[in-house]
N, C-alpha and C. Protein backbone atom coordinates (compact mmCIF):
# COMPACT_ATOMS: atom_id res chain seq x y z
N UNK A 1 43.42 -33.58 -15.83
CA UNK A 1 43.21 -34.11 -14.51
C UNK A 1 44.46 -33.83 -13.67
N UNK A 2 44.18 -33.26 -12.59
CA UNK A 2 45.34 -32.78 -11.67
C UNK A 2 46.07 -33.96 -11.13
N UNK A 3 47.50 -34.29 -10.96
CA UNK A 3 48.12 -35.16 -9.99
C UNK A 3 47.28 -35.76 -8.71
N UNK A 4 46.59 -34.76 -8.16
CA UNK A 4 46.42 -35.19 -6.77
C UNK A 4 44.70 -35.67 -7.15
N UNK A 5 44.19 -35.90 -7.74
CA UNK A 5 42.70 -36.26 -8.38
C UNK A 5 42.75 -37.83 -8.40
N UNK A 6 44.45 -37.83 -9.82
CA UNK A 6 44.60 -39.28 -10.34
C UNK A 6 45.11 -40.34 -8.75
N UNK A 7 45.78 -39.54 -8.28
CA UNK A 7 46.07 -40.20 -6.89
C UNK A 7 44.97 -40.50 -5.88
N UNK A 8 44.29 -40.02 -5.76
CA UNK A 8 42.66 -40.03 -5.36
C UNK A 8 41.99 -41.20 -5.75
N UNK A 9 41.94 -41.02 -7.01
CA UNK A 9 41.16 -42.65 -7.36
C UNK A 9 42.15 -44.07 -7.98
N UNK A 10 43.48 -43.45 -7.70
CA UNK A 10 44.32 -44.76 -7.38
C UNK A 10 44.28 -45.46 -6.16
N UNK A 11 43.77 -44.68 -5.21
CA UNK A 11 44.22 -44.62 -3.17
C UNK A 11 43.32 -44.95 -2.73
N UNK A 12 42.12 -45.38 -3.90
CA UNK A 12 40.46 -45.65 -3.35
C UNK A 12 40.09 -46.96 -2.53
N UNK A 13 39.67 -46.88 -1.84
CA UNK A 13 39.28 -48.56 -1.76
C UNK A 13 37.97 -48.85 -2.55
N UNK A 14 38.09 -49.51 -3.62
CA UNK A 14 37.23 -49.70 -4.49
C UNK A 14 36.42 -50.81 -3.88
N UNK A 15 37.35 -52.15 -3.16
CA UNK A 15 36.45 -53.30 -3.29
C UNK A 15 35.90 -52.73 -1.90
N UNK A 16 35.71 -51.93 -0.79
CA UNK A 16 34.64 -51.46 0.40
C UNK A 16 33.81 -50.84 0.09
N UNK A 17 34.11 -49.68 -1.41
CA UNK A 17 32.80 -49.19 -2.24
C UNK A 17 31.43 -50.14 -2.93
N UNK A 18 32.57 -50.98 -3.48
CA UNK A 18 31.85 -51.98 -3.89
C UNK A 18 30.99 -52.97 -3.29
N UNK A 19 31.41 -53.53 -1.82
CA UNK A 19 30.56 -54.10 -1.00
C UNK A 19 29.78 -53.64 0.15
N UNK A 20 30.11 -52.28 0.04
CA UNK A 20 28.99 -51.13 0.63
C UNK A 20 27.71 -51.17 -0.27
N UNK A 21 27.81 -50.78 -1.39
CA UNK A 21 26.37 -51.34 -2.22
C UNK A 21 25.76 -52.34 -2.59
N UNK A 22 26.87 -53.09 -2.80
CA UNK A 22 26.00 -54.86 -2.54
C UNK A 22 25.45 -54.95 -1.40
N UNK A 23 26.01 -54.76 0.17
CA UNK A 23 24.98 -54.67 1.05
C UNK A 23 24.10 -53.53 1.29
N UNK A 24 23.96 -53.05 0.48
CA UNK A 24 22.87 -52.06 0.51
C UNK A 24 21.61 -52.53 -0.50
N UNK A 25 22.13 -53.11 -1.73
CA UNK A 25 21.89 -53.58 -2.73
C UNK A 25 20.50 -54.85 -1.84
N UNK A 26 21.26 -55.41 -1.39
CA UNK A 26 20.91 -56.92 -0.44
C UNK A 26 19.58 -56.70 0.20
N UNK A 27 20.09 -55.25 1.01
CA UNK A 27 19.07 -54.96 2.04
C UNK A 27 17.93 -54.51 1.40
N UNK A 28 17.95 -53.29 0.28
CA UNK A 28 16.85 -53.47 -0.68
C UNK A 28 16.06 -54.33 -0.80
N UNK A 29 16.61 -55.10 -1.67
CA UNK A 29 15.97 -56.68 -2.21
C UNK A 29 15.26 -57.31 -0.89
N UNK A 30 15.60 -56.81 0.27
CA UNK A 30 15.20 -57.74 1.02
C UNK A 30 13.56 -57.01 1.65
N UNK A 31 13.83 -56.09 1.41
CA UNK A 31 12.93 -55.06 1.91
C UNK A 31 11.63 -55.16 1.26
N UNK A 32 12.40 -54.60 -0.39
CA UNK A 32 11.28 -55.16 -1.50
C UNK A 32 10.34 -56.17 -1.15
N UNK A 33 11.15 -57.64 -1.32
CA UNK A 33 10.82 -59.00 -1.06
C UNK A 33 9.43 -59.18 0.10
N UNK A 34 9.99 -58.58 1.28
CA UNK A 34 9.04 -58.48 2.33
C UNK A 34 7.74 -57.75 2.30
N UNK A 35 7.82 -56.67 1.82
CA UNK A 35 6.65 -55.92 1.49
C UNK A 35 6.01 -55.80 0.57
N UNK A 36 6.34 -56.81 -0.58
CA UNK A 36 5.58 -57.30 -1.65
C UNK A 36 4.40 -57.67 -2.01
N UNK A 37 3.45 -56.71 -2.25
CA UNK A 37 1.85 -57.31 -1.81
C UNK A 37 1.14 -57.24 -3.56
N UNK A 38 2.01 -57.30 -4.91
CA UNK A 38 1.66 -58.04 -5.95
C UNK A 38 1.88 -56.71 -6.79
N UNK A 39 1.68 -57.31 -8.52
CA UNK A 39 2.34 -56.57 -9.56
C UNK A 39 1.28 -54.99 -9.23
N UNK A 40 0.26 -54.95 -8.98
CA UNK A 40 -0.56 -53.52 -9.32
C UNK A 40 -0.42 -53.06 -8.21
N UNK A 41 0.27 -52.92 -7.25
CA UNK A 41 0.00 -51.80 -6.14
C UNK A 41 1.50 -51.25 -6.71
N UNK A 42 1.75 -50.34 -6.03
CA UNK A 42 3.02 -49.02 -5.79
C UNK A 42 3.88 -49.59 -5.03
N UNK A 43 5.11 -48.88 -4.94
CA UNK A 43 6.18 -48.89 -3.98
C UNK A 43 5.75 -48.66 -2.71
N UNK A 44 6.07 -49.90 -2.07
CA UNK A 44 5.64 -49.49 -0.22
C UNK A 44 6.23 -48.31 0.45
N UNK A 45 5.92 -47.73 1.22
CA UNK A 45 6.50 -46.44 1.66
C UNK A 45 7.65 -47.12 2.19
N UNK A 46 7.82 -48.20 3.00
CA UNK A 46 9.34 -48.64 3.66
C UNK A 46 10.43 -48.86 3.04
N UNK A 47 9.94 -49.08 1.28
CA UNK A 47 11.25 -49.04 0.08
C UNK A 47 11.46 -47.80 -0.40
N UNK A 48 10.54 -47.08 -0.14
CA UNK A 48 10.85 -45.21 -0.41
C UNK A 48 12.01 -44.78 0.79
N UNK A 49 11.72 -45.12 1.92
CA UNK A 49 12.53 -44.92 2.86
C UNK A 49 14.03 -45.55 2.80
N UNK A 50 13.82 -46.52 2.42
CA UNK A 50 15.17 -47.10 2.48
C UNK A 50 15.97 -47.03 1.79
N UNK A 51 15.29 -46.41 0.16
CA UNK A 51 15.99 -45.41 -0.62
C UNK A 51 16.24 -44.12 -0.57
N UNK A 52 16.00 -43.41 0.32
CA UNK A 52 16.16 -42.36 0.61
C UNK A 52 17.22 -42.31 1.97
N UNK A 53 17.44 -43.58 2.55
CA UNK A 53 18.42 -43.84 3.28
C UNK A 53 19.90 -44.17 2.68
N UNK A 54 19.61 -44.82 1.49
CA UNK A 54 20.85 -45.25 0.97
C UNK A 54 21.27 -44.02 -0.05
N UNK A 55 20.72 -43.18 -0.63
CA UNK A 55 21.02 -41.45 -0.95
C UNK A 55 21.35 -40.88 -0.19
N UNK A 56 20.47 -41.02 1.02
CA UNK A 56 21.65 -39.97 2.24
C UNK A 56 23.00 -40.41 2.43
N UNK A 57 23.02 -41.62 2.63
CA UNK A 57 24.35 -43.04 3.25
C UNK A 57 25.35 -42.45 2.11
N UNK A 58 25.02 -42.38 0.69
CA UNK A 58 25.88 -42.11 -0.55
C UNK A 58 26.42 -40.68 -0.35
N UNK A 59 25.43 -40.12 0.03
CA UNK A 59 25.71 -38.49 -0.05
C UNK A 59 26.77 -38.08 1.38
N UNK A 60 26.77 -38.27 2.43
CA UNK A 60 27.35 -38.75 3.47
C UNK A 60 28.49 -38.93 3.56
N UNK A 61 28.77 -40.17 2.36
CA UNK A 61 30.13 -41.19 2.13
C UNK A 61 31.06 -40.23 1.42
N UNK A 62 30.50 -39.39 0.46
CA UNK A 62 31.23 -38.87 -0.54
C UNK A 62 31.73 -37.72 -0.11
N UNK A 63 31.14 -36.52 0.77
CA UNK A 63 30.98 -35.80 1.24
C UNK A 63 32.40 -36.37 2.73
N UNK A 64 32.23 -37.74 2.98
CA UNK A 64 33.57 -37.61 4.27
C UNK A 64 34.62 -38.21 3.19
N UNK A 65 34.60 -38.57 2.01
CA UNK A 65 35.75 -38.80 1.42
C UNK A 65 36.56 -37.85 0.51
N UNK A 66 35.34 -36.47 -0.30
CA UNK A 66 35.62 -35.61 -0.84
C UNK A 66 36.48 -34.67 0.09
N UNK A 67 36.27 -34.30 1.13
CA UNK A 67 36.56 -33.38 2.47
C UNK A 67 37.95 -33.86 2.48
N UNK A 68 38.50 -33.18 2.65
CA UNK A 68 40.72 -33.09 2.90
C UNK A 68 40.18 -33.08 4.46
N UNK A 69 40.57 -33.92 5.21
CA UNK A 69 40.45 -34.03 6.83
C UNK A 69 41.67 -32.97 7.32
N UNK A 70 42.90 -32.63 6.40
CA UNK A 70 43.67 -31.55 7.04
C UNK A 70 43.62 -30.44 6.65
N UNK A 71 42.10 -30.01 6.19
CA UNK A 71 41.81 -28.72 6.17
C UNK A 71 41.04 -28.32 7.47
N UNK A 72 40.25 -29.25 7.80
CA UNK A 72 39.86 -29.42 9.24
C UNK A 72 40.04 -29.44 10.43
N UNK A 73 41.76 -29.33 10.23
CA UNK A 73 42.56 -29.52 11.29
C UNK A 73 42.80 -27.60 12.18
N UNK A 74 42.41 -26.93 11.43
CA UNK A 74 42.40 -25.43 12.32
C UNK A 74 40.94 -25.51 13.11
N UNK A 75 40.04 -26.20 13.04
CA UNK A 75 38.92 -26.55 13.61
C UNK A 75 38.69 -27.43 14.67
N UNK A 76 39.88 -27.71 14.94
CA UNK A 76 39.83 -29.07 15.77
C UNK A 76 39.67 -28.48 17.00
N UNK A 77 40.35 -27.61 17.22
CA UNK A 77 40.00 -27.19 18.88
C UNK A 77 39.34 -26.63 19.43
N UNK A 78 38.74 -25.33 18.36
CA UNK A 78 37.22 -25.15 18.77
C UNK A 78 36.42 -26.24 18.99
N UNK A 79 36.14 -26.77 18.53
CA UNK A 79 35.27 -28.29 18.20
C UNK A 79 35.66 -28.92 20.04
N UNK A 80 36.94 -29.03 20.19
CA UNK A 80 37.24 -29.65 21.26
C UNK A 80 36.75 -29.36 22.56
């Protein structure tokens, strides 16, 4: 494991990871809860969605934390 990896997941904020999915976690459950229409039907399409929201949200998160923001920095002014 490279120096700058172990420093990476020393530098994390673990407990905002962590209560990023509990409220995601929450909102689930809550979703579930609401559209609950008994043991033999399927997943409501609005808990398909909202899992497929919280995969994007994950994919998203990792993707702006994986990214070195000062590699980005020769891009900045085009962009500007």
């Amino acid at each position: 494991m490279a120096a700058g990896d172990r420093r990476f997941i020393l530098h994390f904020d673990w407990t905002l990871f962590i209560l990023v999915f509990a409220l995601a976690g929450i909102g689930l459950v809550s979703v579930i809860s609401a559209s609950y229409a008994g043991a033999h039907r399927t997943l409501d399409p609005l808990v398909i969605r909202q899992l497929i929201w919280i995969a994007a949200g994950t994919v998203a998160m990792l993707i702006a934390v994986l990214v070195d923001y000062r590699a980005l920095q020769a891009y900045a002014y085009p962009f500007y």
